[in-house]
PDB file of N, CA and C in Angstrom:
ATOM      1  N   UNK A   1      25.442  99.612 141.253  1.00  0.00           N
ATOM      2  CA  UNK A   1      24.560 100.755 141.210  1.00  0.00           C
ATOM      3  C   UNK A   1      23.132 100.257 141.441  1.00  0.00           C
ATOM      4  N   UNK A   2      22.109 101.087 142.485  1.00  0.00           N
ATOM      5  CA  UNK A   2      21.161 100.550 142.232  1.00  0.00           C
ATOM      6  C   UNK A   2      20.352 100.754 141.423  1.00  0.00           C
ATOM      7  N   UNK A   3      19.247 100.330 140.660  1.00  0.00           N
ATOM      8  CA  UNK A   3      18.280 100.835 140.023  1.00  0.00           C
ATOM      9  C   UNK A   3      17.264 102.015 139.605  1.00  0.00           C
ATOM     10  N   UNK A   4      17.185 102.343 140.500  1.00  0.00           N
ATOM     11  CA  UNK A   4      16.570 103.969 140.868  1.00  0.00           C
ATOM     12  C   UNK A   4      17.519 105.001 140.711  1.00  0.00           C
ATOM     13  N   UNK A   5      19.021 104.692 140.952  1.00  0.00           N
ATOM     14  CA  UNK A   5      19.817 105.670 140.362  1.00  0.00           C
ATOM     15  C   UNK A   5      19.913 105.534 138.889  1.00  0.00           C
ATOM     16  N   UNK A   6      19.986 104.288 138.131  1.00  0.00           N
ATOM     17  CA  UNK A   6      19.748 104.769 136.724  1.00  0.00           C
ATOM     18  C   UNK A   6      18.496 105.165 136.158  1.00  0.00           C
ATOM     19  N   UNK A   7      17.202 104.558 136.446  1.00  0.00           N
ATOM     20  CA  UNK A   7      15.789 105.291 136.041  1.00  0.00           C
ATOM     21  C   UNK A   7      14.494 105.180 137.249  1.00  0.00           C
ATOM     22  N   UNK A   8      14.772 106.209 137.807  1.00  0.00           N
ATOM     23  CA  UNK A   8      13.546 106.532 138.704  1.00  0.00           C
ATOM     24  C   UNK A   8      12.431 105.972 138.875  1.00  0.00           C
ATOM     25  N   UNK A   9      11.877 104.978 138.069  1.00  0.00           N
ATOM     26  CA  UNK A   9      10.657 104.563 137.635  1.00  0.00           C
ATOM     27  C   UNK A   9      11.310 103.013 138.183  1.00  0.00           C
ATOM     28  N   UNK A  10      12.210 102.186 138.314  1.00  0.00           N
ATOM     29  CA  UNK A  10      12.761 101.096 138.687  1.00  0.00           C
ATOM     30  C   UNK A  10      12.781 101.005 140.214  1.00  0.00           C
ATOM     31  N   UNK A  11      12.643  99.624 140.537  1.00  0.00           N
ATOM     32  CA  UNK A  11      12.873  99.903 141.840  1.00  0.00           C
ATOM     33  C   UNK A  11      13.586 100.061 143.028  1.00  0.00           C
ATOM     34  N   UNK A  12      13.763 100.282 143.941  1.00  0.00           N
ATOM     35  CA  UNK A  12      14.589 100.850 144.721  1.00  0.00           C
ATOM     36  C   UNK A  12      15.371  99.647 145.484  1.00  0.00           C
ATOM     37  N   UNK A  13      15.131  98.120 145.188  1.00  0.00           N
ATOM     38  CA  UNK A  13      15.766  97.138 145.917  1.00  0.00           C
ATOM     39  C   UNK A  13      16.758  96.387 145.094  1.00  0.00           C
ATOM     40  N   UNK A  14      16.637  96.459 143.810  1.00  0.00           N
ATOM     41  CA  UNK A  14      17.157  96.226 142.517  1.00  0.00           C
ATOM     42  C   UNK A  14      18.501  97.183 142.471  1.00  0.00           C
ATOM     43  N   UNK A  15      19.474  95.759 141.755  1.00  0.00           N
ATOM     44  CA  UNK A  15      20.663  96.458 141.161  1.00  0.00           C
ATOM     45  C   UNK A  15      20.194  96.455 139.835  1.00  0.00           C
ATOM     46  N   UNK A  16      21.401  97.198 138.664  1.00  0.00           N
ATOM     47  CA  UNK A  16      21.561  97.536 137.717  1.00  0.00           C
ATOM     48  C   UNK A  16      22.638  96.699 136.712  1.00  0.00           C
ATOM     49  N   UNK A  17      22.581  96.390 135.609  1.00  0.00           N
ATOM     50  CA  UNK A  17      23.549  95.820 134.806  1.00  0.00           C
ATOM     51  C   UNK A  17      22.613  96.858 133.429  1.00  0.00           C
ATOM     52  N   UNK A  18      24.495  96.984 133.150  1.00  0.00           N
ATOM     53  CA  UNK A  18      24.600  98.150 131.408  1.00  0.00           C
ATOM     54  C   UNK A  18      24.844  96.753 130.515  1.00  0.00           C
ATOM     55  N   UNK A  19      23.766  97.014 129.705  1.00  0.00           N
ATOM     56  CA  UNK A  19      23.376  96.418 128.578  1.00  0.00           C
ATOM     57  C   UNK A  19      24.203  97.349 126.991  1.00  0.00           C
ATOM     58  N   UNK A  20      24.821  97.282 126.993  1.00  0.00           N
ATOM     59  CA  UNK A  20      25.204  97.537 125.429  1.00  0.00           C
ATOM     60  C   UNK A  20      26.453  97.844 125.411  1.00  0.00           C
ATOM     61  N   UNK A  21      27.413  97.892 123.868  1.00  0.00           N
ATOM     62  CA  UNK A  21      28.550  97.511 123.904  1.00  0.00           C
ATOM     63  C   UNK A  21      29.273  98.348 124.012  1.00  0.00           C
ATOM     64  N   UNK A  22      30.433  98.318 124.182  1.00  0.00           N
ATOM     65  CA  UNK A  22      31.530  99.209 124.485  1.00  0.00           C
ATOM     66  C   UNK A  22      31.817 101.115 123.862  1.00  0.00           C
ATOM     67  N   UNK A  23      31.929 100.029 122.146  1.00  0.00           N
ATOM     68  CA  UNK A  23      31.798 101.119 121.843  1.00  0.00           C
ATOM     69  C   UNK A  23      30.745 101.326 120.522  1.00  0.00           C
ATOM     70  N   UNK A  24      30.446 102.641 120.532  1.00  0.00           N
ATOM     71  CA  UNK A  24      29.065 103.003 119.216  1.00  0.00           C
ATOM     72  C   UNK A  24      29.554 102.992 117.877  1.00  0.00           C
ATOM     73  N   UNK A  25      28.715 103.172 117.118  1.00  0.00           N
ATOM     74  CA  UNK A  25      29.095 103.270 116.043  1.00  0.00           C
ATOM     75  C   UNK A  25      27.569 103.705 115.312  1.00  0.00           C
ATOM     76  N   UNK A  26      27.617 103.277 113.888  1.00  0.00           N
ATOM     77  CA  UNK A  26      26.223 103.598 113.114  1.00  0.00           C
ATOM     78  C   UNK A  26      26.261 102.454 111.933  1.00  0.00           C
ATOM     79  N   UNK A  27      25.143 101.895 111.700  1.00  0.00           N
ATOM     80  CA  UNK A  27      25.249 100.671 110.766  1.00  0.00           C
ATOM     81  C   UNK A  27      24.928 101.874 109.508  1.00  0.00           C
ATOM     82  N   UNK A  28      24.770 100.951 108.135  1.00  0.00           N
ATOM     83  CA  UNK A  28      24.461 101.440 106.947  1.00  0.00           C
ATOM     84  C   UNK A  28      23.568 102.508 107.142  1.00  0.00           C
ATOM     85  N   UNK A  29      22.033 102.083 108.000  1.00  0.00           N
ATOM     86  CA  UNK A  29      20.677 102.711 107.722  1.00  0.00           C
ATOM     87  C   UNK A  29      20.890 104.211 108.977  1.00  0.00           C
ATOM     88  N   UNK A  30      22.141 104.358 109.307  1.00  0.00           N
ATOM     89  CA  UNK A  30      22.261 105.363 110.356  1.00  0.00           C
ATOM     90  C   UNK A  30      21.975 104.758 111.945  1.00  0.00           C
ATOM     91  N   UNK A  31      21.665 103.912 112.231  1.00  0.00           N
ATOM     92  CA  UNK A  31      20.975 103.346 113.432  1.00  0.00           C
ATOM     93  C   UNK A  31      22.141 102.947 113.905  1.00  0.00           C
ATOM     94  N   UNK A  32      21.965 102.928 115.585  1.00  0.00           N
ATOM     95  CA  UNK A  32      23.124 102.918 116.349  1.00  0.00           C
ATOM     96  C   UNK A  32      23.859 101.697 116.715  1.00  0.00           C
ATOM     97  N   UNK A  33      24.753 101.043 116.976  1.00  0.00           N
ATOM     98  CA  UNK A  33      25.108  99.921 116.928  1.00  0.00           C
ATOM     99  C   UNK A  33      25.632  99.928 118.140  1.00  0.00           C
ATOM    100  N   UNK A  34      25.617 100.839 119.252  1.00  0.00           N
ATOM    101  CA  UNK A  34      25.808 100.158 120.959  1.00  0.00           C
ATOM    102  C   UNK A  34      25.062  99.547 121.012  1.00  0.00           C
ATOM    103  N   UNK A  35      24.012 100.115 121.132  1.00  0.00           N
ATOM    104  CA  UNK A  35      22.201  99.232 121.966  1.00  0.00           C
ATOM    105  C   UNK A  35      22.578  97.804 121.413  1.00  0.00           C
ATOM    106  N   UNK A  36      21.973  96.509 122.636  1.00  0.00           N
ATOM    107  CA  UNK A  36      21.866  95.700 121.699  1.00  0.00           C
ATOM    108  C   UNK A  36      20.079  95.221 121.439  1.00  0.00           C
ATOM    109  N   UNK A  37      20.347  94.566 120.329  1.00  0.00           N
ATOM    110  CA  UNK A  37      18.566  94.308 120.356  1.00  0.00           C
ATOM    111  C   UNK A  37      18.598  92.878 120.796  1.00  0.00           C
ATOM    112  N   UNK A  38      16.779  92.864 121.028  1.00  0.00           N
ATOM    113  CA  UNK A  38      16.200  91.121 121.626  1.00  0.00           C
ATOM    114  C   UNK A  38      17.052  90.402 120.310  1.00  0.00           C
ATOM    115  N   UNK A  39      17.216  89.313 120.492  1.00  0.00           N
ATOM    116  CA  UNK A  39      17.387  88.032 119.736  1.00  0.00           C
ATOM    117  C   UNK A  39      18.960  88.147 119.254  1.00  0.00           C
ATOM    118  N   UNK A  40      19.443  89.216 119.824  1.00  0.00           N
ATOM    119  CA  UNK A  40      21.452  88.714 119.944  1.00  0.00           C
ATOM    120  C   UNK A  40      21.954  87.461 120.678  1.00  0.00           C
ATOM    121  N   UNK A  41      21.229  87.682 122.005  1.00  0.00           N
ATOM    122  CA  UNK A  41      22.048  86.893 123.037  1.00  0.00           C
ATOM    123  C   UNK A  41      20.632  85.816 123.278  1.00  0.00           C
ATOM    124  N   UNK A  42      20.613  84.638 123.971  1.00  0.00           N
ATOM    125  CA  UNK A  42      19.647  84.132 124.840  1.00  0.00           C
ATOM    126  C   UNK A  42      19.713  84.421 126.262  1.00  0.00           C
ATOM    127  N   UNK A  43      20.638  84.151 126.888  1.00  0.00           N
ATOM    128  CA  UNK A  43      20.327  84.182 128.126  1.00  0.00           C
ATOM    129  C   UNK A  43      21.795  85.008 128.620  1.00  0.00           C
ATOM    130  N   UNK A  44      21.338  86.288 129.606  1.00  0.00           N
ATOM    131  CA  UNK A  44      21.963  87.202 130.146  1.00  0.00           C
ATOM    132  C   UNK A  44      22.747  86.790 131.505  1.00  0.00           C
ATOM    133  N   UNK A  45      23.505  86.485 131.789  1.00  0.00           N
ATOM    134  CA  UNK A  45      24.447  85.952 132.699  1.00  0.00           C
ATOM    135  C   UNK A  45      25.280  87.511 133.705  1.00  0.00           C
ATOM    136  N   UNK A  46      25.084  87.677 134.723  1.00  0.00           N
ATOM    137  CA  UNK A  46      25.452  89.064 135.347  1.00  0.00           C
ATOM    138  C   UNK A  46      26.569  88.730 136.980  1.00  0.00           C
ATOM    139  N   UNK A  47      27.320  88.873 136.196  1.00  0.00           N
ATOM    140  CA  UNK A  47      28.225  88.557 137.747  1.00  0.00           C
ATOM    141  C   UNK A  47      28.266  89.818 139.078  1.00  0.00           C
ATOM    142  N   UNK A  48      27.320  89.068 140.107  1.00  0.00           N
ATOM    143  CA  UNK A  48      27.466  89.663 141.537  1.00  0.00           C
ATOM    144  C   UNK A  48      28.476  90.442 141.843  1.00  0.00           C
ATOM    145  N   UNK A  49      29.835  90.062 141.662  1.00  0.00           N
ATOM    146  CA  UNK A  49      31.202  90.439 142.243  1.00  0.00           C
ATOM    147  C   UNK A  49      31.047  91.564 143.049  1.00  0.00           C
ATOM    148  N   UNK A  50      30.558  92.842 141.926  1.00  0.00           N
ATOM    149  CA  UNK A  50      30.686  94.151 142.537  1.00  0.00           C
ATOM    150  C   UNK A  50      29.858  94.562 143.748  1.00  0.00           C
ATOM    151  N   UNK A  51      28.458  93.539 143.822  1.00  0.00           N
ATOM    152  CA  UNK A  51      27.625  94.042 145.018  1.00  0.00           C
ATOM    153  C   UNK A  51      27.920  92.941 146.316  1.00  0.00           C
ATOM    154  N   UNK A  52      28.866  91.604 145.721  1.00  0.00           N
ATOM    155  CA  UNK A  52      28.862  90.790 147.463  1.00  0.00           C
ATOM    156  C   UNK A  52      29.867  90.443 147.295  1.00  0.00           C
ATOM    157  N   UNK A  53      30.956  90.568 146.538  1.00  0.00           N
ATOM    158  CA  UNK A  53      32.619  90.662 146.908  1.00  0.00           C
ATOM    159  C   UNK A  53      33.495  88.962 146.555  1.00  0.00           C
ATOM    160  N   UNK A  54      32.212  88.260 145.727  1.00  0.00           N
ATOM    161  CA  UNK A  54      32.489  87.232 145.573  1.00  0.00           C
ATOM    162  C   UNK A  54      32.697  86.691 143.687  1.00  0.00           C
ATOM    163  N   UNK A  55      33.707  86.315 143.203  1.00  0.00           N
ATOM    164  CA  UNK A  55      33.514  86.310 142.143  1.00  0.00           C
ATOM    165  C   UNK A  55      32.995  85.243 141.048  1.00  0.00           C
ATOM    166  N   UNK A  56      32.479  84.217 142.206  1.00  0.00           N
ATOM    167  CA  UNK A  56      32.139  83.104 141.667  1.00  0.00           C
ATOM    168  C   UNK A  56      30.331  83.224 141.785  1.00  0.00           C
ATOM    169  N   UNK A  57      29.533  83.759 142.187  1.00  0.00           N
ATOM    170  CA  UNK A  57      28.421  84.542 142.588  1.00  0.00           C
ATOM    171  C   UNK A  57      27.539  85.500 140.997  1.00  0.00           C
ATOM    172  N   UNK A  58      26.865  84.577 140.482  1.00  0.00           N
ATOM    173  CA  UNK A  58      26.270  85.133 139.083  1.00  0.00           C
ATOM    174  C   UNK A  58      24.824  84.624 139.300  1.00  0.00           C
ATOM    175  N   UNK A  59      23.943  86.016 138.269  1.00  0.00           N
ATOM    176  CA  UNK A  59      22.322  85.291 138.473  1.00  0.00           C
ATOM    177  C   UNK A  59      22.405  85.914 136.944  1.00  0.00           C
ATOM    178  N   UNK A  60      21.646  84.696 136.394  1.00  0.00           N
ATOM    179  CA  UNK A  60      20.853  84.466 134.915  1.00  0.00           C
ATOM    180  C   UNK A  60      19.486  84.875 134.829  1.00  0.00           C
ATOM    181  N   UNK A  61      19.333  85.434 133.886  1.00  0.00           N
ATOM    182  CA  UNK A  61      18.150  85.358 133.129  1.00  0.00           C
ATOM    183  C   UNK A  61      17.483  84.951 131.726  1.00  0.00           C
ATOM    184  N   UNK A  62      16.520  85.152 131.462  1.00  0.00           N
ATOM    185  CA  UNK A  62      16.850  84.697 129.637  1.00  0.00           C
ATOM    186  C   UNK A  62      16.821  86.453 129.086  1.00  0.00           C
ATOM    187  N   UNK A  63      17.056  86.280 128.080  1.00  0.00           N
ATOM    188  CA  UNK A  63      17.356  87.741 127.443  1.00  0.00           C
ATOM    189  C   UNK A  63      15.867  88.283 126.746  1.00  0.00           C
ATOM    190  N   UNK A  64      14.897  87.571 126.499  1.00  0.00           N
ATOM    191  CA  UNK A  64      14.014  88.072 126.063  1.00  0.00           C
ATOM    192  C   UNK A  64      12.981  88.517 126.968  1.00  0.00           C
ATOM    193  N   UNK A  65      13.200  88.362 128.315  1.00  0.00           N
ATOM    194  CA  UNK A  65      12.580  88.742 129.488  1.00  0.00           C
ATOM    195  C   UNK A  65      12.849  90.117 129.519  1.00  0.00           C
ATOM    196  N   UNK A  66      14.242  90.844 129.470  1.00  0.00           N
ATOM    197  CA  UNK A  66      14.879  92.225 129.754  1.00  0.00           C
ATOM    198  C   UNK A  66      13.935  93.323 129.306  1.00  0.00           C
ATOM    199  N   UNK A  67      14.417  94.253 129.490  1.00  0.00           N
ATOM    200  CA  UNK A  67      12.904  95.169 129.386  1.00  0.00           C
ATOM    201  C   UNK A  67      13.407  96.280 128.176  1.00  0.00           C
ATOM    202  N   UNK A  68      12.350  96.294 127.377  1.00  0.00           N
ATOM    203  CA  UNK A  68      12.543  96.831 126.200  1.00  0.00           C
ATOM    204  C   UNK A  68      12.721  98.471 125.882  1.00  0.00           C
ATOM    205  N   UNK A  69      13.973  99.039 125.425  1.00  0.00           N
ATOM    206  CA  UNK A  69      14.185 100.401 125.541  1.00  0.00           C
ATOM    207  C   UNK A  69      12.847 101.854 125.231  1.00  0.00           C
ATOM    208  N   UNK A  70      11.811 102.626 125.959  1.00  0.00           N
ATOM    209  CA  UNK A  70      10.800 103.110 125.813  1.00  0.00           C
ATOM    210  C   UNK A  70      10.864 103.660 124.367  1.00  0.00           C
ATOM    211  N   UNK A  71      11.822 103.909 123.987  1.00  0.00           N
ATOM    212  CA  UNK A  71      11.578 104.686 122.613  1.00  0.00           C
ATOM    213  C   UNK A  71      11.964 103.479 121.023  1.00  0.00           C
ATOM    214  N   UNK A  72      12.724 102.448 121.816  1.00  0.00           N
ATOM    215  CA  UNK A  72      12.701 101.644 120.477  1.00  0.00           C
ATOM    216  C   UNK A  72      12.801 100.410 121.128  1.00  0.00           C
ATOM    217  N   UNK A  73      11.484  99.228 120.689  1.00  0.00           N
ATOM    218  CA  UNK A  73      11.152  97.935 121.696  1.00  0.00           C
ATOM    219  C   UNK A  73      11.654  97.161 121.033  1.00  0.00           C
ATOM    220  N   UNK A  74      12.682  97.089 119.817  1.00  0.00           N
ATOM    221  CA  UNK A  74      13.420  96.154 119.458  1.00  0.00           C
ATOM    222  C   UNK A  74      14.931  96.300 120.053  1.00  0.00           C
ATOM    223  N   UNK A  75      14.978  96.923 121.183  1.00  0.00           N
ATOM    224  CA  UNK A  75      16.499  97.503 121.913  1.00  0.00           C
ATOM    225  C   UNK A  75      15.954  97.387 122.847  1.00  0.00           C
ATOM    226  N   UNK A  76      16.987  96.979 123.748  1.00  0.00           N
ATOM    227  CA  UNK A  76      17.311  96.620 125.322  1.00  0.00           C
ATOM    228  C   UNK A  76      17.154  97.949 126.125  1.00  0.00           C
ATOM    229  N   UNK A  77      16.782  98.163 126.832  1.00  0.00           N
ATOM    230  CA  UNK A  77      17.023  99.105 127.848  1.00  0.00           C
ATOM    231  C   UNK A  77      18.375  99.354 128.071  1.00  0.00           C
ATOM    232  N   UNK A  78      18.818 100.249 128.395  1.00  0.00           N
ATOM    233  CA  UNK A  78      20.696 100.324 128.405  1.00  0.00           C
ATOM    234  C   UNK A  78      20.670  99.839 129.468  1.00  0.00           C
ATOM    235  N   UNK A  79      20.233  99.783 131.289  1.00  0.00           N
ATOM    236  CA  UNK A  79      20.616  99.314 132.530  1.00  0.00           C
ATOM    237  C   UNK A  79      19.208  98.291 132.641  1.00  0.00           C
ATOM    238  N   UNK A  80      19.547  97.434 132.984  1.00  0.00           N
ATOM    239  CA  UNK A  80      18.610  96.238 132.896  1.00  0.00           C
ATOM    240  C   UNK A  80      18.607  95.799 134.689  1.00  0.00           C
ATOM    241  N   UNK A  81      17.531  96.356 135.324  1.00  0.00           N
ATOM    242  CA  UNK A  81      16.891  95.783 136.954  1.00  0.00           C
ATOM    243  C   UNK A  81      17.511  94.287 136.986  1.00  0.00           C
ATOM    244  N   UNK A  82      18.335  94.095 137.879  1.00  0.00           N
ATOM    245  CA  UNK A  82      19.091  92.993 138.850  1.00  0.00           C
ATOM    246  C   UNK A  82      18.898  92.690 140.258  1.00  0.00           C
ATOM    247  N   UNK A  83      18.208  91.563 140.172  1.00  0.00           N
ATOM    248  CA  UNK A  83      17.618  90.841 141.558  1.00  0.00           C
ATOM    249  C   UNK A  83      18.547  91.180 142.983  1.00  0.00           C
ATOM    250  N   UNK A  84      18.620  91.182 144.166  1.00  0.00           N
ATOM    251  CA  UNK A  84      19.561  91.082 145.046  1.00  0.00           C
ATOM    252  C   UNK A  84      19.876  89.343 144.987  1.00  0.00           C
ATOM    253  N   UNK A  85      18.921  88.407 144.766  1.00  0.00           N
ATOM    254  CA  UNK A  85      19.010  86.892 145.306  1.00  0.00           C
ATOM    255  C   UNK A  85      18.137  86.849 144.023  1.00  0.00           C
ATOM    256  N   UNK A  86      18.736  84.868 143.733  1.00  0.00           N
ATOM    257  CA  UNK A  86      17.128  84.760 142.906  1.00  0.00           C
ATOM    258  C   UNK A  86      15.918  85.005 143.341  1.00  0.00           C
ATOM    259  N   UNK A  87      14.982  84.634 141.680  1.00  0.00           N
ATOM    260  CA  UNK A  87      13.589  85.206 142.047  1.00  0.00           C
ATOM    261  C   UNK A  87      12.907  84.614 141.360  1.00  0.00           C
ATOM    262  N   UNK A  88      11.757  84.479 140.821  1.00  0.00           N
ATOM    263  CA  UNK A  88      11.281  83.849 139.788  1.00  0.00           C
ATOM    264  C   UNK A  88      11.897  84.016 138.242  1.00  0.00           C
ATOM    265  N   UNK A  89      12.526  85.348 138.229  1.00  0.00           N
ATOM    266  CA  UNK A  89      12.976  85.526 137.315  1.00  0.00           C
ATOM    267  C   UNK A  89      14.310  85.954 136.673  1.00  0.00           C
ATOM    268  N   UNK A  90      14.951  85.482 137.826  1.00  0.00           N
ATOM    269  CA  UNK A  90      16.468  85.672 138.024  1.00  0.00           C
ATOM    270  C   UNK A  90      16.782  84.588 138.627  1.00  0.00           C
ATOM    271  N   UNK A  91      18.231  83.865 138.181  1.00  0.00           N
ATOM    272  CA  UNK A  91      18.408  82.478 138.851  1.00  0.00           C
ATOM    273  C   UNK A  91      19.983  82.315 139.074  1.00  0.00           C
ATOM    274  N   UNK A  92      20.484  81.296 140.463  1.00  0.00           N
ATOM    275  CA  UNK A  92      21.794  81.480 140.582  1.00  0.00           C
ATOM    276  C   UNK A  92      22.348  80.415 139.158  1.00  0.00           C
ATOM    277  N   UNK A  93      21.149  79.185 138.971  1.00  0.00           N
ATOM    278  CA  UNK A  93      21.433  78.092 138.123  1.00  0.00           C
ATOM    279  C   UNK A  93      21.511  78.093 136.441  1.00  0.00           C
ATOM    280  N   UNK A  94      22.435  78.410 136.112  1.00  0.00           N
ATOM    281  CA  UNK A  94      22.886  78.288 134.661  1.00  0.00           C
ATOM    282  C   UNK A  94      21.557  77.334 134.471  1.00  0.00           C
ATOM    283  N   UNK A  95      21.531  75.932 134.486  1.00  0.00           N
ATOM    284  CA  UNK A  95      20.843  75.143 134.172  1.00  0.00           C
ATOM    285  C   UNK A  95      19.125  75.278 133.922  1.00  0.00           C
ATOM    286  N   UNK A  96      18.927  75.842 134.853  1.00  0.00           N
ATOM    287  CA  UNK A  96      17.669  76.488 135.204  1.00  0.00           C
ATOM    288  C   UNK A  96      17.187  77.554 134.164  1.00  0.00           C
ATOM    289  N   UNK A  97      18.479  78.670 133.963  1.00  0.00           N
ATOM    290  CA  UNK A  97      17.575  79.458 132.800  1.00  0.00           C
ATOM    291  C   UNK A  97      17.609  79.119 130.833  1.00  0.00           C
ATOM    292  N   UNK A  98      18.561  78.262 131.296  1.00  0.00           N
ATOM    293  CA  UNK A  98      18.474  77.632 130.216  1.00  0.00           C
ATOM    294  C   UNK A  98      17.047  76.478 129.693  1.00  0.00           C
ATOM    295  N   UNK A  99      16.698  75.750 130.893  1.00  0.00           N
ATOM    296  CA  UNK A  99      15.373  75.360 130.907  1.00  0.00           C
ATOM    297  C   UNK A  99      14.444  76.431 130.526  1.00  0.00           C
ATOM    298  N   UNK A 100      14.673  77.669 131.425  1.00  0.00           N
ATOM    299  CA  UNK A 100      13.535  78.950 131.049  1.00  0.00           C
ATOM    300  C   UNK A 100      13.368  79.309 129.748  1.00  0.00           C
ATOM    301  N   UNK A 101      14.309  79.382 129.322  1.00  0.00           N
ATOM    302  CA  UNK A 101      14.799  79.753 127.656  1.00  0.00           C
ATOM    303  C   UNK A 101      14.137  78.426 126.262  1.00  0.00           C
ATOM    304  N   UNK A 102      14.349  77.375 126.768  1.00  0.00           N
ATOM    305  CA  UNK A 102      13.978  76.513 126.302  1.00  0.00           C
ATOM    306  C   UNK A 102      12.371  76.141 126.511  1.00  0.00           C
ATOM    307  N   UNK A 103      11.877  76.616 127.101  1.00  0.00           N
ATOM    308  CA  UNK A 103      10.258  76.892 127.716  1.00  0.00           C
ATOM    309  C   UNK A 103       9.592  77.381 126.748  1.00  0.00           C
ATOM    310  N   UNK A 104       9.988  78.400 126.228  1.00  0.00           N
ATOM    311  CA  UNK A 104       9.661  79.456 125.151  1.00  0.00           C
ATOM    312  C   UNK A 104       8.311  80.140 126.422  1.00  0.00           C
ATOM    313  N   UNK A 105       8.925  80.444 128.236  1.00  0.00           N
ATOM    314  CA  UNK A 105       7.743  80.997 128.604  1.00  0.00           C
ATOM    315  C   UNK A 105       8.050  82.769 128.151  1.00  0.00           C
ATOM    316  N   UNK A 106       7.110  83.468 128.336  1.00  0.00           N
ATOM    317  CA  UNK A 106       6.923  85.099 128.296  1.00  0.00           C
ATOM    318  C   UNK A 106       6.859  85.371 129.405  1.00  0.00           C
ATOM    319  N   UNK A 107       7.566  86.317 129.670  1.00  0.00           N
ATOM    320  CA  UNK A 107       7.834  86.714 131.215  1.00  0.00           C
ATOM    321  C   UNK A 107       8.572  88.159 131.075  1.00  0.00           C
ATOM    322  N   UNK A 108       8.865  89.007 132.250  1.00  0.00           N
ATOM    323  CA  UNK A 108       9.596  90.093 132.248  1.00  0.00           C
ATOM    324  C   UNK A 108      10.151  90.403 133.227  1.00  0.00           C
ATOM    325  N   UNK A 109      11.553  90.675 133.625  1.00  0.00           N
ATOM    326  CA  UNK A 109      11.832  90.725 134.838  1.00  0.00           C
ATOM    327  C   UNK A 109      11.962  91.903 135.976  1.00  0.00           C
ATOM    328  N   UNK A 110      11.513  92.296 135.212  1.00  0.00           N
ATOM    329  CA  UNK A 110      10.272  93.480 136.315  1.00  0.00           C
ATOM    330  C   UNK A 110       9.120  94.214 134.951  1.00  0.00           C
ATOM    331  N   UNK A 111       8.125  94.067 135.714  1.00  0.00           N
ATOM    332  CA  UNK A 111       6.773  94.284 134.777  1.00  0.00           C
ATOM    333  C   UNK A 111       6.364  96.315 134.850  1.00  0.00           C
ATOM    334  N   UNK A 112       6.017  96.815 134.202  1.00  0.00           N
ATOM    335  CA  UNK A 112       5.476  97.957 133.569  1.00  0.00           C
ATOM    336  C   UNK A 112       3.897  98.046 135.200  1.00  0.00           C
ATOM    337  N   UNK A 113       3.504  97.238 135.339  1.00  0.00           N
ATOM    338  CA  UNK A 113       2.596  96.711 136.055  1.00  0.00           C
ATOM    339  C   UNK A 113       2.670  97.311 137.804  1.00  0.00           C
ATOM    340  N   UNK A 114       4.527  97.210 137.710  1.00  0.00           N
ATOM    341  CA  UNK A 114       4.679  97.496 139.319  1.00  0.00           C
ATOM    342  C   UNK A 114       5.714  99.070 139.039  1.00  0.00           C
ATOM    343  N   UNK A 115       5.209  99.892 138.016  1.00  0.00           N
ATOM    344  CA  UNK A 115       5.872 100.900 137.858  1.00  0.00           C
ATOM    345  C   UNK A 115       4.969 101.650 139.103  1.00  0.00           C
TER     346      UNK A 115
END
């Protein structure tokens, strides 16, 4: 899917990856337990397959880059903007974003900036 079909405001060269889990639920405090929040995962791993037919074909990112849901910034956005190729901020190399991750740099992988 591309990007612009899940939020208009994304851009139009960008694929899409769904961020949250299968199924919902509600913790103790009522709050929802699909979404996931920053500091579950480190680094977001998204397999190509569906857009170039190859299944060995994945681009990484780190997870604290992903872009934060508008109404609650401790939650993920549900469809998270996916590079066509790497980019600065998308990578084919496991190795690489694991370096990124280990950087402790701040980054976002698409910025508010180029809305």
């Amino acid at each position: 899917m591309w990007a612009r079909e899940a939020y208009r405001y994304l851009p139009p060269d960008m694929y899409v990856v769904e961020t949250q889990r299968t199924r919902g639920g509600k913790d103790a405090s009522g709050n929802e337990t699909r979404p996931y929040r920053f500091g579950e995962f480190d680094i977001l791993g998204v397999s190509m397959h569906p857009s170039c037919n190859k299944w060995d074909q994945f681009l990484y990112t780190v997870a604290a880059w992903l872009l934060p849901d508008p109404n609650s910034s401790n939650l993920l956005l549900k469809f998270q903007p996916v590079a066509q190729a790497p980019t600065d901020t998308w990578t084919n190399d496991f190795g690489t974003a694991v370096e990124w991750f280990r950087s402790g740099a701040t980054n976002r992988i698409w910025g508010a900036q180029q809305r």
